[in-house]
Protein backbone atom coordinates (compact mmCIF):
# COMPACT_ATOMS: atom_id res chain seq x y z
CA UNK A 1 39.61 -11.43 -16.84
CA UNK A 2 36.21 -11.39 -18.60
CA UNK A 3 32.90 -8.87 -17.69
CA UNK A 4 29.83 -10.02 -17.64
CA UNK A 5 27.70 -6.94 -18.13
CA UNK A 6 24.02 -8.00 -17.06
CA UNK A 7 21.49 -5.97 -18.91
CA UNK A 8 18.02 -5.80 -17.52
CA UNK A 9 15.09 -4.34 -20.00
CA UNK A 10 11.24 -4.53 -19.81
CA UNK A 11 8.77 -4.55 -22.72
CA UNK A 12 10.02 -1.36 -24.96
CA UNK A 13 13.06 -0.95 -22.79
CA UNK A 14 14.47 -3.84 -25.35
CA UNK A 15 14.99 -0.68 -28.08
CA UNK A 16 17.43 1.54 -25.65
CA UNK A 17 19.85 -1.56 -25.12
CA UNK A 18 22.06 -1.22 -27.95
CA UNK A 19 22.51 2.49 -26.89
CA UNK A 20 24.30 0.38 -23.50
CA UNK A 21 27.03 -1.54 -25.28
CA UNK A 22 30.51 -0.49 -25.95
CA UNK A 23 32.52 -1.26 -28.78
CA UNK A 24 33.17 -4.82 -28.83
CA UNK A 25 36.40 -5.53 -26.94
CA UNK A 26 37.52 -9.60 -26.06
CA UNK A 27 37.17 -9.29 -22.47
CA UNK A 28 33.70 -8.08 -22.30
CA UNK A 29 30.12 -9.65 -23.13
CA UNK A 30 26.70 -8.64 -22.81
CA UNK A 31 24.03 -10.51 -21.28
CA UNK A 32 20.27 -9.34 -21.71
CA UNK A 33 17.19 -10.39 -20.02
CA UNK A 34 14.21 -9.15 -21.72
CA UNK A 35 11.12 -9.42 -19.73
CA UNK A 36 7.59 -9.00 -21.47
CA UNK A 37 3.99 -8.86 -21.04
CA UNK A 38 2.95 -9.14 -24.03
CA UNK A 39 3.94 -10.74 -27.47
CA UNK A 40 3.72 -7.11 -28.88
CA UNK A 41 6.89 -6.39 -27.41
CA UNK A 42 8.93 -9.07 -28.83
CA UNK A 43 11.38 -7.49 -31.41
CA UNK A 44 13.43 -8.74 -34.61
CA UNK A 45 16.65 -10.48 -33.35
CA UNK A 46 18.92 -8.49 -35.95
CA UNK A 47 18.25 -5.40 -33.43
CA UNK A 48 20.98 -6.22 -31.58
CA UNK A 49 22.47 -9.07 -33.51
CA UNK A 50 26.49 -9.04 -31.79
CA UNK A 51 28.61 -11.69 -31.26
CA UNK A 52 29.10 -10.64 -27.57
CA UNK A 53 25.46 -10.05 -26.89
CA UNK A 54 23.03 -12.93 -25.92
CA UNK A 55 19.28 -12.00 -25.36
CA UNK A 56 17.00 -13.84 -23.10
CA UNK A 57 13.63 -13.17 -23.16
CA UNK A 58 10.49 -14.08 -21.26
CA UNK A 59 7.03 -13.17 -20.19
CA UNK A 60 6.97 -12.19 -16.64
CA UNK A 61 7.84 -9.00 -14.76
CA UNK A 62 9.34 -7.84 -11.47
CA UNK A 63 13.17 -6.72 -11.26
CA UNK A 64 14.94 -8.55 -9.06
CA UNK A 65 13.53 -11.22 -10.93
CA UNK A 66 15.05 -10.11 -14.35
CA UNK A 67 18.46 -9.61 -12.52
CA UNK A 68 17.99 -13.27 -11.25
CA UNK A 69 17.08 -14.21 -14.18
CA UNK A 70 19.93 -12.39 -16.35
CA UNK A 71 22.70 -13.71 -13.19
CA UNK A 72 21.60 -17.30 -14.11
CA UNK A 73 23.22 -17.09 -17.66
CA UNK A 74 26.59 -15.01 -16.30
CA UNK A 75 29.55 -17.03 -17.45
CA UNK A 76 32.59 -15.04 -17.11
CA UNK A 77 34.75 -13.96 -13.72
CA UNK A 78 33.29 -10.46 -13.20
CA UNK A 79 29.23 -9.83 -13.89
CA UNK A 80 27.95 -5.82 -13.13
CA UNK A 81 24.36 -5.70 -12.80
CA UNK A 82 23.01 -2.37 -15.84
CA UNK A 83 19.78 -1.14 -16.27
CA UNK A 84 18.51 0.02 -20.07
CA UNK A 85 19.08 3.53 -19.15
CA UNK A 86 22.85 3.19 -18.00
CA UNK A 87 26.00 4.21 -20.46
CA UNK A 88 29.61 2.91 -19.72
CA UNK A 89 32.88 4.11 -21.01
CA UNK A 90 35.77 1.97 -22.01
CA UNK A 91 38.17 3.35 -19.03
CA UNK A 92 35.32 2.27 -16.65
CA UNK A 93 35.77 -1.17 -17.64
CA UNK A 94 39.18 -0.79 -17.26
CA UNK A 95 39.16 0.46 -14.11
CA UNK A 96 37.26 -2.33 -12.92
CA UNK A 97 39.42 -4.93 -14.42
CA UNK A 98 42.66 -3.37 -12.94
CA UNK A 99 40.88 -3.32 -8.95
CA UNK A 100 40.26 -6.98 -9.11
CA UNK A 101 43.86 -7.48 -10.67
CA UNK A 102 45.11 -6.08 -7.55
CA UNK A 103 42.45 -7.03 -5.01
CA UNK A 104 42.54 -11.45 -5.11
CA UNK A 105 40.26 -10.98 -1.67
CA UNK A 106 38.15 -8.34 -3.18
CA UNK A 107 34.05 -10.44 -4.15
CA UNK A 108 32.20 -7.44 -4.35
CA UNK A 109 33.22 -4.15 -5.77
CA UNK A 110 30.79 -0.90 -5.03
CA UNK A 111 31.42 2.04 -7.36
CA UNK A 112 29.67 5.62 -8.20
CA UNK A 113 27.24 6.60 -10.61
CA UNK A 114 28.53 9.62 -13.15
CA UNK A 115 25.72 12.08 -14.07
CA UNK A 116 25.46 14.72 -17.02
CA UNK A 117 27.85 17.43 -17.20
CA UNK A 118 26.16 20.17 -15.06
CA UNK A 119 23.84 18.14 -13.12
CA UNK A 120 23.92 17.69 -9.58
CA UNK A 121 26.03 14.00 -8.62
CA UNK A 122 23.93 11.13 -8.33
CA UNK A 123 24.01 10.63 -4.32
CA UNK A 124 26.50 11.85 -1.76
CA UNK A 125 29.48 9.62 -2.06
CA UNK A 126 32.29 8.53 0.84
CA UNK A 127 35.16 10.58 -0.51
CA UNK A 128 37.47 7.11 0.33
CA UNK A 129 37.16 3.38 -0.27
CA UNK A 130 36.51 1.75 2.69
CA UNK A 131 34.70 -2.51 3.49
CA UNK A 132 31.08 -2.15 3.27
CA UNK A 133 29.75 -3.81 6.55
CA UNK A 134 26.01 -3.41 5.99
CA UNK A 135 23.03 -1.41 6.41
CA UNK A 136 23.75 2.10 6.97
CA UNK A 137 22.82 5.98 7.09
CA UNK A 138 25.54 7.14 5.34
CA UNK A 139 25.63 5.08 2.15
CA UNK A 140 23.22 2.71 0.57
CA UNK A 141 24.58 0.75 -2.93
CA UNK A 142 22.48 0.82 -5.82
CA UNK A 143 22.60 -1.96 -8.16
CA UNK A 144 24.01 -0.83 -11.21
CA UNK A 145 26.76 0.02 -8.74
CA UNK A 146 28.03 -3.26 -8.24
CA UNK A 147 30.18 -5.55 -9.46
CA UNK A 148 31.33 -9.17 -8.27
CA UNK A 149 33.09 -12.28 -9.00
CA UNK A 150 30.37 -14.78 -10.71
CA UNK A 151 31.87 -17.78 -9.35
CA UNK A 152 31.36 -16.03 -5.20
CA UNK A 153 27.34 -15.20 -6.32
CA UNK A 154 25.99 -17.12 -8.80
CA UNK A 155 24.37 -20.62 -7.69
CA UNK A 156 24.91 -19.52 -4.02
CA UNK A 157 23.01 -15.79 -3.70
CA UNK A 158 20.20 -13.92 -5.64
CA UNK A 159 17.70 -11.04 -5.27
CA UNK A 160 15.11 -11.63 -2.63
CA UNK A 161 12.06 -11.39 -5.44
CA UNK A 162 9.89 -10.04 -2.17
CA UNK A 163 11.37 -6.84 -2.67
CA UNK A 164 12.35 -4.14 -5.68
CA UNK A 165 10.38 -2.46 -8.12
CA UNK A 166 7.87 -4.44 -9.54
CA UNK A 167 6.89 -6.81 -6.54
CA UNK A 168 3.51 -7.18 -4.95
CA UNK A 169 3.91 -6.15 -1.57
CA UNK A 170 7.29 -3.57 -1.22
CA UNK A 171 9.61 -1.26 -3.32
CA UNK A 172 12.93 -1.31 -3.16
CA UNK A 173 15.22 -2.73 -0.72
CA UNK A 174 16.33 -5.46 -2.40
CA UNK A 175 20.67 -3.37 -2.71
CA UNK A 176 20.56 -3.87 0.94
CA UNK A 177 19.32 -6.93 1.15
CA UNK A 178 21.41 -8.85 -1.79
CA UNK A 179 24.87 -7.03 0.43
CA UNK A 180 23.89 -8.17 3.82
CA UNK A 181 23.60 -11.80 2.11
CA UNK A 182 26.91 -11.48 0.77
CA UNK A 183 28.70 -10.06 3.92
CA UNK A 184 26.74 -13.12 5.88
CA UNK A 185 28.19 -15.65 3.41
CA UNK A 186 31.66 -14.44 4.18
CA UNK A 187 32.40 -12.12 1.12
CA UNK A 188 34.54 -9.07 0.99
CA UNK A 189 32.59 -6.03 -0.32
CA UNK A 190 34.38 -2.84 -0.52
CA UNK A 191 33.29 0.71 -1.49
CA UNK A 192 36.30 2.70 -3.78
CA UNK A 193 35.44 6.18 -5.18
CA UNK A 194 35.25 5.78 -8.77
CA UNK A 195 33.11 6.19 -11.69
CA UNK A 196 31.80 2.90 -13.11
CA UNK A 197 28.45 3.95 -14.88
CA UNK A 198 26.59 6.71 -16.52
CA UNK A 199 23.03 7.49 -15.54
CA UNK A 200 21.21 10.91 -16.05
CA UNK A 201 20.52 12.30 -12.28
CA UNK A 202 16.82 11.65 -11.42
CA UNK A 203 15.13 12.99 -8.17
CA UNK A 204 14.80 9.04 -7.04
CA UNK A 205 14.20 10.37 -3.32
CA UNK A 206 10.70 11.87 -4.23
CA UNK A 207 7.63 9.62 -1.98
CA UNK A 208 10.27 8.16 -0.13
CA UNK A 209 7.63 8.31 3.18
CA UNK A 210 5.17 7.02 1.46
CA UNK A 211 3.53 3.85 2.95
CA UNK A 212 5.32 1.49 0.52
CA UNK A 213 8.72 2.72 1.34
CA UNK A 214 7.67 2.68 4.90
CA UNK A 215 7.12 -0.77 5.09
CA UNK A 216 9.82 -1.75 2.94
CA UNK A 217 11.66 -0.12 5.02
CA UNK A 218 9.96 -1.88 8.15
CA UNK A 219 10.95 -5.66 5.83
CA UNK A 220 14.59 -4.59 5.58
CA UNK A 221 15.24 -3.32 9.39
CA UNK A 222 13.69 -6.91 10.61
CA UNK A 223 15.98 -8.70 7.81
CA UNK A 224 19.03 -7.29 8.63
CA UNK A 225 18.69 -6.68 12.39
CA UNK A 226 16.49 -9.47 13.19
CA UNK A 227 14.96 -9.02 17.06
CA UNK A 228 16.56 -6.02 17.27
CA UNK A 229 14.78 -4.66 14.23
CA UNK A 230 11.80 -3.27 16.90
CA UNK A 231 14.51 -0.10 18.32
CA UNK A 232 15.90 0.87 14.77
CA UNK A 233 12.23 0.67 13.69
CA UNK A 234 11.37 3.43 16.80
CA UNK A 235 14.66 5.21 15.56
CA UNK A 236 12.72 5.81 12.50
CA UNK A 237 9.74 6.83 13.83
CA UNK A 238 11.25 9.52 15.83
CA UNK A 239 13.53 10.58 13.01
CA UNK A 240 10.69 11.42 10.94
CA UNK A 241 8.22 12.92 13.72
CA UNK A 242 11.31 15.18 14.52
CA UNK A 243 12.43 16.02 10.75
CA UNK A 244 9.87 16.27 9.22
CA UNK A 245 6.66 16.14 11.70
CA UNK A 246 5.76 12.86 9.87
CA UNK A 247 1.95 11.07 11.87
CA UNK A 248 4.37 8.67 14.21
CA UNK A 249 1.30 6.64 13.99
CA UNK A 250 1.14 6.65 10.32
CA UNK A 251 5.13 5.91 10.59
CA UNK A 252 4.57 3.23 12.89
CA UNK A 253 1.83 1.25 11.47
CA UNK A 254 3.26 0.81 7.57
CA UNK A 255 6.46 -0.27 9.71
CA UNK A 256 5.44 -2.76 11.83
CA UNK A 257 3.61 -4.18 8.60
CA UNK A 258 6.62 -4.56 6.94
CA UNK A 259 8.50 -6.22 9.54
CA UNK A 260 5.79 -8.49 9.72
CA UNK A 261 5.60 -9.12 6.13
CA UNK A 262 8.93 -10.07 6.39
CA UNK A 263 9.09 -12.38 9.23
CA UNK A 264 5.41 -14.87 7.69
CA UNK A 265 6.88 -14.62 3.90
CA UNK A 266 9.11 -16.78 2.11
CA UNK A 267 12.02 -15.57 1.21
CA UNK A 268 11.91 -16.70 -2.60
CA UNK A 269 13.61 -16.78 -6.27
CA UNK A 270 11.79 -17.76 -9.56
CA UNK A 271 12.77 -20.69 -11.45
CA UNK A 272 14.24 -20.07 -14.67
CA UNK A 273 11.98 -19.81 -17.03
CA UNK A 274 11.13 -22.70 -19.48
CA UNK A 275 8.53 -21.53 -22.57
CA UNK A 276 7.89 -18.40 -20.99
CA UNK A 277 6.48 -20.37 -18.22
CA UNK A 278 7.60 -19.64 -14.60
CA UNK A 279 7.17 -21.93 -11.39
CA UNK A 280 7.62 -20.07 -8.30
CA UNK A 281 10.26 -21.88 -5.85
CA UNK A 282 10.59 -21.17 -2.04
CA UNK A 283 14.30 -20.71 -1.04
């Protein structure tokens, strides 16, 4: 069984990857996309010159695009989706390997992050494996959490480019959205307590009621819940006036614009690129 592992970097981002890879073992390869903004950033290919590393590079930005982007070159039977800043160890990949072995239903595997010895854990983790069935309070995936069969995703699913870091409009999001796609295509995603990845722990929940994550929030309640997005959307607001004596009018407002962000927007993948020229395509 061969891994994918999908490497996504931005401008200087492109010197940390060769801190990512492993020794080179025959069931694993390395695929990088390298976004840039500017020629400046493009670096001598002997930096990470490997015979199971491939770099793609363009000028663009955004990344679920980059993920999209990197996804469109995956080629073996298992692709995990890695960040610059992420470290792996070779009993990870094992583990990994040996789940799928055992699992033939198993598309979508959902794993934990590791952080440094003496820092707090990543997130609160389920304690047991259990089938992921979408959107909820107790556990949200992050990407470099996941990993799936190619042939289930690839050609058939992507990262809704209206949402993640980098997009015009909202942050984030985009975990949530990519699972509910897979669980409405039919796909088994499961959730088992082990260590896939290594990421240094990072206080990720700071602005998190800020009006971007408001409305992104607002775009992902009417995504996944469609008409009935309006009472999870006055679940929030009350949440927030109760916890944390958050303006429900402030609350309100960046979450209804969201929702209808959502609902008049395209839902929408780039192209791949051709001469570091993309063509935006509606989906």
């Amino acid at each position: 069984m061969k891994l994918n592992i999908l490497i996504c970097t931005f401008n200087d981002g492109i010197y940390r990857v060769p801190d990512v890879l492993l020794p080179q073992r025959e069931d694993v390869s390395y695929i990088v996309s390298f976004q840039y903004t500017e020629q400046s950033f493009l670096v001598p290919e002997i930096l990470i010159k490997r015979p199971d590393v491939k770099v793609y590079s363009y000028l663009g930005k955004g990344l679920c695009r980059n993920r999209n982007y990197a996804l469109s070159h995956a080629s073996g039977d298992l692709a995990m989706i890695a960040d610059d800043d992420v470290r792996y160890k070779p009993e990870y990949i094992d583990e990994i390997i040996d789940i799928f072995s055992k699992e033939d239903s198993l598309d979508v595997l959902l794993g934990k992050i590791k952080t440094e010895i003496g820092d707090p854990p990543y997130k609160k983790y389920p304690a047991r494996s259990f089938k992921y069935e979408g959107l909820s309070r107790k556990y949200h995936a992050s990407s470099v959490e996941m990993v799936f069969r190619i042939n289930k995703i690839k050609d058939y699913l992507f990262f809704d480019e209206r949402f993640g870091l980098g997009s015009e409009y909202l942050s984030g999001g985009e975990e949530t959205i990519f699972l509910h796609d897979c669980i409405n295509r039919s796909l088994l995603v499961k959730y088992f307590p082990v260590d896939i990845v290594e990421h240094p722990y990072e206080s990720s929940g700071k602005n998190k009621n800020s009006f971007l994550s408001l409305r992104t929030k607002g775009a992902v309640y009417s995504y996944v819940y469609g008409k009935t997005a309006f009472l999870y959307i006055g679940k929030e607001v009350l949440s927030l006036w109760v916890k944390k004596r958050l303006n429900p009018f402030f609350t309100l407002r960046y979450l209804l614009e969201g929702m209808k962000y959502q609902r008049t927007s395209v839902k929408f993948r780039f192209n791949v690129p051709t001469k570091n020229q993309d063509i935006a395509e509606p989906l």
